[in-house]
N, C-alpha and C. Protein backbone atom coordinates (compact mmCIF):
# COMPACT_ATOMS: atom_id res chain seq x y z
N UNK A 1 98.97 87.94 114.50
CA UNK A 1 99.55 89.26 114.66
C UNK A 1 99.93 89.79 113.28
N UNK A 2 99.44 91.12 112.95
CA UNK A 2 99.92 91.94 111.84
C UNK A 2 100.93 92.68 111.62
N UNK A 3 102.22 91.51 111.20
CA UNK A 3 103.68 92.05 111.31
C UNK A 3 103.73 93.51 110.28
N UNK A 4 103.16 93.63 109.47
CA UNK A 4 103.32 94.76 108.71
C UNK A 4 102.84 95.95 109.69
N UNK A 5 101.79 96.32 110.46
CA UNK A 5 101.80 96.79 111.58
C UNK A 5 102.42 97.52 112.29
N UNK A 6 103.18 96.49 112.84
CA UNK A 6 104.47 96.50 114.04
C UNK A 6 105.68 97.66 113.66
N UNK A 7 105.49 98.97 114.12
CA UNK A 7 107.01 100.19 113.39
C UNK A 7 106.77 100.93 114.62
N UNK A 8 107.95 101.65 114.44
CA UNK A 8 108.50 102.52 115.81
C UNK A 8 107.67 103.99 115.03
N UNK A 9 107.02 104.08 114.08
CA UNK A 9 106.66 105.29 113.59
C UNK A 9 105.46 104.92 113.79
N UNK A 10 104.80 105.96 114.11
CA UNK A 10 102.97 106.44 114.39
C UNK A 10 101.88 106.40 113.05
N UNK A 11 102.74 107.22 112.06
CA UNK A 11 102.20 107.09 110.72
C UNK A 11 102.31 106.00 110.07
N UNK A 12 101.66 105.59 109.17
CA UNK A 12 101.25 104.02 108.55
C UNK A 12 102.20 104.56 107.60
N UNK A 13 102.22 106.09 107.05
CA UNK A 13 103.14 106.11 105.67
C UNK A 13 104.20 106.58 105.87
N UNK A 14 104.64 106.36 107.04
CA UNK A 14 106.29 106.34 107.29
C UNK A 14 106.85 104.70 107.24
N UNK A 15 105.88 103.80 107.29
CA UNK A 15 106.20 102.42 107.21
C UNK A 15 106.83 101.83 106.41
N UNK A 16 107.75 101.78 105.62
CA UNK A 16 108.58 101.31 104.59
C UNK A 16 107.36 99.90 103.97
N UNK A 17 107.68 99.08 104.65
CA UNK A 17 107.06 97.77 104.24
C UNK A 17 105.14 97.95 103.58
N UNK A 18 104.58 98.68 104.70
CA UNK A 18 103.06 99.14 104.00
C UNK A 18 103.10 99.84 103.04
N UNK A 19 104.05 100.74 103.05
CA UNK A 19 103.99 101.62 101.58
C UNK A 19 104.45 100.60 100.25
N UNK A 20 105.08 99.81 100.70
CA UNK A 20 105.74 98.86 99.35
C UNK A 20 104.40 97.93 98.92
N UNK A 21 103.71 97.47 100.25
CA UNK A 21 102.96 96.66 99.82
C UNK A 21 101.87 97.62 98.95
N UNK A 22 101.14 98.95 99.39
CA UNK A 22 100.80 99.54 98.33
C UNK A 22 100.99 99.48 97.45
N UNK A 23 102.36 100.49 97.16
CA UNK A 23 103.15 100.76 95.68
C UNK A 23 102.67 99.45 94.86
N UNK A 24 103.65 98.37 95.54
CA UNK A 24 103.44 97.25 94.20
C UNK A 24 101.79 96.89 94.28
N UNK A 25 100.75 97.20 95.01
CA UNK A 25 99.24 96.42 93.96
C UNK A 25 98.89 97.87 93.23
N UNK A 26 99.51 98.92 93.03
CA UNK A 26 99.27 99.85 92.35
C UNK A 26 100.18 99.87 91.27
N UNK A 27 101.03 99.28 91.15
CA UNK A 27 101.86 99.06 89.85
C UNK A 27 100.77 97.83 88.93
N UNK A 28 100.12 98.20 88.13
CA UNK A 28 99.26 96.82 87.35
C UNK A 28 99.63 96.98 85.82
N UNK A 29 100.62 98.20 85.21
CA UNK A 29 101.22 97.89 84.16
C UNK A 29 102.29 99.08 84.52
N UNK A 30 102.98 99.60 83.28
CA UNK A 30 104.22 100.44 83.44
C UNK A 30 103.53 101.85 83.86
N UNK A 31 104.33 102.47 85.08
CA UNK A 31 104.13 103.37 84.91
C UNK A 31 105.09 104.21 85.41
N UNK A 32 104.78 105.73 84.87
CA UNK A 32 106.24 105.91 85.33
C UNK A 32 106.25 106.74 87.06
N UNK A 33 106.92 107.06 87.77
CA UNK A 33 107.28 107.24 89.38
C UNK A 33 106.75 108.55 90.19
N UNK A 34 106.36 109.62 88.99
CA UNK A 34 105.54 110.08 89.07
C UNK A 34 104.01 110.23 89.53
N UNK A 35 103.67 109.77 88.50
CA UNK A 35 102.41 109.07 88.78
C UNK A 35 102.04 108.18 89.70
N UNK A 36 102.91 107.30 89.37
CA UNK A 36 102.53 106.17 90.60
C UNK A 36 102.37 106.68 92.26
N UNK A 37 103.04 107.79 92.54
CA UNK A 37 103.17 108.16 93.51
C UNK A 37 102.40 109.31 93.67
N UNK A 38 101.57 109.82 92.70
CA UNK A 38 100.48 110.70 93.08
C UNK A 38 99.14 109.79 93.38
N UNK A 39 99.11 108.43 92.38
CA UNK A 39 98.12 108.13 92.86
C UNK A 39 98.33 107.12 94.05
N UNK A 40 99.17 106.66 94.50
CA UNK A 40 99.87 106.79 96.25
C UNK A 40 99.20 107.32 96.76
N UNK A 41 99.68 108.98 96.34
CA UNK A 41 98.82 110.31 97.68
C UNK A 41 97.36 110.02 97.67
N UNK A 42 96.87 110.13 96.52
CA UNK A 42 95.84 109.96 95.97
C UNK A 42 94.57 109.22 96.92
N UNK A 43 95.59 107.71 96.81
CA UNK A 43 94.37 106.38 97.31
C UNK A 43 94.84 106.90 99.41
N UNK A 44 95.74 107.21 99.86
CA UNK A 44 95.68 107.48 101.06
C UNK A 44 95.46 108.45 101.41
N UNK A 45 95.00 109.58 100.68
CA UNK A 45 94.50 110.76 100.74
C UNK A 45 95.37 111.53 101.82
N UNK A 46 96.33 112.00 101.08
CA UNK A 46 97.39 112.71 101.92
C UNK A 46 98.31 113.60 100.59
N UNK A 47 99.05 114.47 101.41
CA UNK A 47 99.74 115.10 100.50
C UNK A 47 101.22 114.97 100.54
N UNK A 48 101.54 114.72 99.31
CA UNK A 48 103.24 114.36 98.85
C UNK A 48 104.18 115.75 99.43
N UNK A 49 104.75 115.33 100.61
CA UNK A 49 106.29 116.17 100.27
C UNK A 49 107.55 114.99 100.49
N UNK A 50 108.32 116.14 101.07
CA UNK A 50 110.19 115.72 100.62
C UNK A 50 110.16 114.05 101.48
N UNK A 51 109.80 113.70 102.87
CA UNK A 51 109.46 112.75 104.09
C UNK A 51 108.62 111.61 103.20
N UNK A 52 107.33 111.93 102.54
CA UNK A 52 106.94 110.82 102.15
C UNK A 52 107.63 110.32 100.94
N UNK A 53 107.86 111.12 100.17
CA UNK A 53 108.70 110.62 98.93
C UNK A 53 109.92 109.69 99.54
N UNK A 54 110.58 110.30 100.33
CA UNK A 54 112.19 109.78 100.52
C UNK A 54 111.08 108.34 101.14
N UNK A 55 110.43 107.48 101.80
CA UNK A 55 109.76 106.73 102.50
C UNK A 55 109.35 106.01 101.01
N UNK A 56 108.88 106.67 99.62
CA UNK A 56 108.07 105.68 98.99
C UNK A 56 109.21 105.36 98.09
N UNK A 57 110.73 106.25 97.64
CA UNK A 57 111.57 105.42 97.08
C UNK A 57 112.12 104.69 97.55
N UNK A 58 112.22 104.75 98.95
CA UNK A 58 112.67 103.36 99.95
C UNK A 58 112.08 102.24 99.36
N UNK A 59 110.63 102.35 99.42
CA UNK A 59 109.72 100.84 99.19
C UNK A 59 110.00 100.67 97.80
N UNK A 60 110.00 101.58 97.01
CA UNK A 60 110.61 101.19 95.69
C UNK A 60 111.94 99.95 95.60
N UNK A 61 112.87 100.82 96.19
CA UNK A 61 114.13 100.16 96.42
C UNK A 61 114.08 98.79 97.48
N UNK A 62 113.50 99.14 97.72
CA UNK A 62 112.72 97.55 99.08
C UNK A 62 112.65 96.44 97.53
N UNK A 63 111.30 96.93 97.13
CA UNK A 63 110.69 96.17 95.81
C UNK A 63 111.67 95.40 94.81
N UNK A 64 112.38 96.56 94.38
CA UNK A 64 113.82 96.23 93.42
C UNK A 64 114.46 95.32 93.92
N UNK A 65 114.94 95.43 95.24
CA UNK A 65 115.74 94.46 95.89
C UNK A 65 115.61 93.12 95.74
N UNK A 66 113.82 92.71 96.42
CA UNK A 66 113.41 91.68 96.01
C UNK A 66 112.94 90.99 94.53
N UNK A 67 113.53 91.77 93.54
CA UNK A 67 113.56 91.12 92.10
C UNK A 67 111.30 91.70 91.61
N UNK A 68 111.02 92.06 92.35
CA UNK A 68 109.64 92.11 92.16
C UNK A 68 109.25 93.12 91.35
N UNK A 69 109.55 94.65 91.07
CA UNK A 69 109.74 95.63 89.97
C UNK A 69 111.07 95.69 89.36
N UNK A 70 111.12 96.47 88.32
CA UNK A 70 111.86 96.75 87.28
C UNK A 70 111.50 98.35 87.33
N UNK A 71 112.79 99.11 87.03
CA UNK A 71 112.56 100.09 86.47
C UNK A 71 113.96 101.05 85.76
N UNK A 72 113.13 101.50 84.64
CA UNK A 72 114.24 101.27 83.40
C UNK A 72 113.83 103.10 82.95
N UNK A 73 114.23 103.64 82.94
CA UNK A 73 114.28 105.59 82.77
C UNK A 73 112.66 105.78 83.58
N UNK A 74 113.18 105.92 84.74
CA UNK A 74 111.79 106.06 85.71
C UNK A 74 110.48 105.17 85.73
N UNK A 75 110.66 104.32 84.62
CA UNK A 75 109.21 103.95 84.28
C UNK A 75 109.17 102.52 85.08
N UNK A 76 108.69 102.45 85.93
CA UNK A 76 107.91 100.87 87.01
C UNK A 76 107.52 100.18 86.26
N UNK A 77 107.72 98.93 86.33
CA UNK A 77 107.18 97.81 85.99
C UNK A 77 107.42 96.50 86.94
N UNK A 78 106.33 95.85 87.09
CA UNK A 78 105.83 94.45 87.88
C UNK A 78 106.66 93.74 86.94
N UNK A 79 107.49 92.63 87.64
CA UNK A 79 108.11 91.40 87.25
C UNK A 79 107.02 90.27 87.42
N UNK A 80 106.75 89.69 86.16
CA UNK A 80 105.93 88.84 86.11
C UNK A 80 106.62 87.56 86.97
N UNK A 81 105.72 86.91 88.12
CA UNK A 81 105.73 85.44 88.74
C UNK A 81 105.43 84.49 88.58
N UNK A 82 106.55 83.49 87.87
CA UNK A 82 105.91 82.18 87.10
C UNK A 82 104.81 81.15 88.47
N UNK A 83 105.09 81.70 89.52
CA UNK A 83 104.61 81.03 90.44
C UNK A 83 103.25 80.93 90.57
């Protein structure tokens, strides 16, 4: 079963957790939140307003939480995994 999947919302990009898993394989060096999130819209071919944004700084803040980005005057960055 595909727990990422599983949401009370219809849209995939209301999903907190799918959008994070995006965001971070689209973070592959610094960039800044901007960007990152046009090319977001970009690769799911949809258009950015106020709903998806508030949804992709969630996954941001999801990300942060778990120690997995950094971000230091807007600009994203991947925490390298000694693992």
């Amino acid at each position: 079963m595909n727990f990422f999947l599983l949401s009370k919302h219809k849209a995939i990009e209301e999903n907190v957790l799918v959008s994070s898993k995006i965001l971070y394989e689209l973070i592959d060096d610094e960039k800044h939140i901007d960007e990152l999130f046009m090319e977001y819209a970009k690769q799911q071919n949809i258009i950015l307003n106020l709903n998806i944004e508030r949804v992709l700084y969630l996954s941001l803040t999801f990300l942060f939480a778990f120690h997995l980005i950094t971000v230091n005057n807007n600009m994203v960055k991947r925490i390298k995994n000694d693992n």
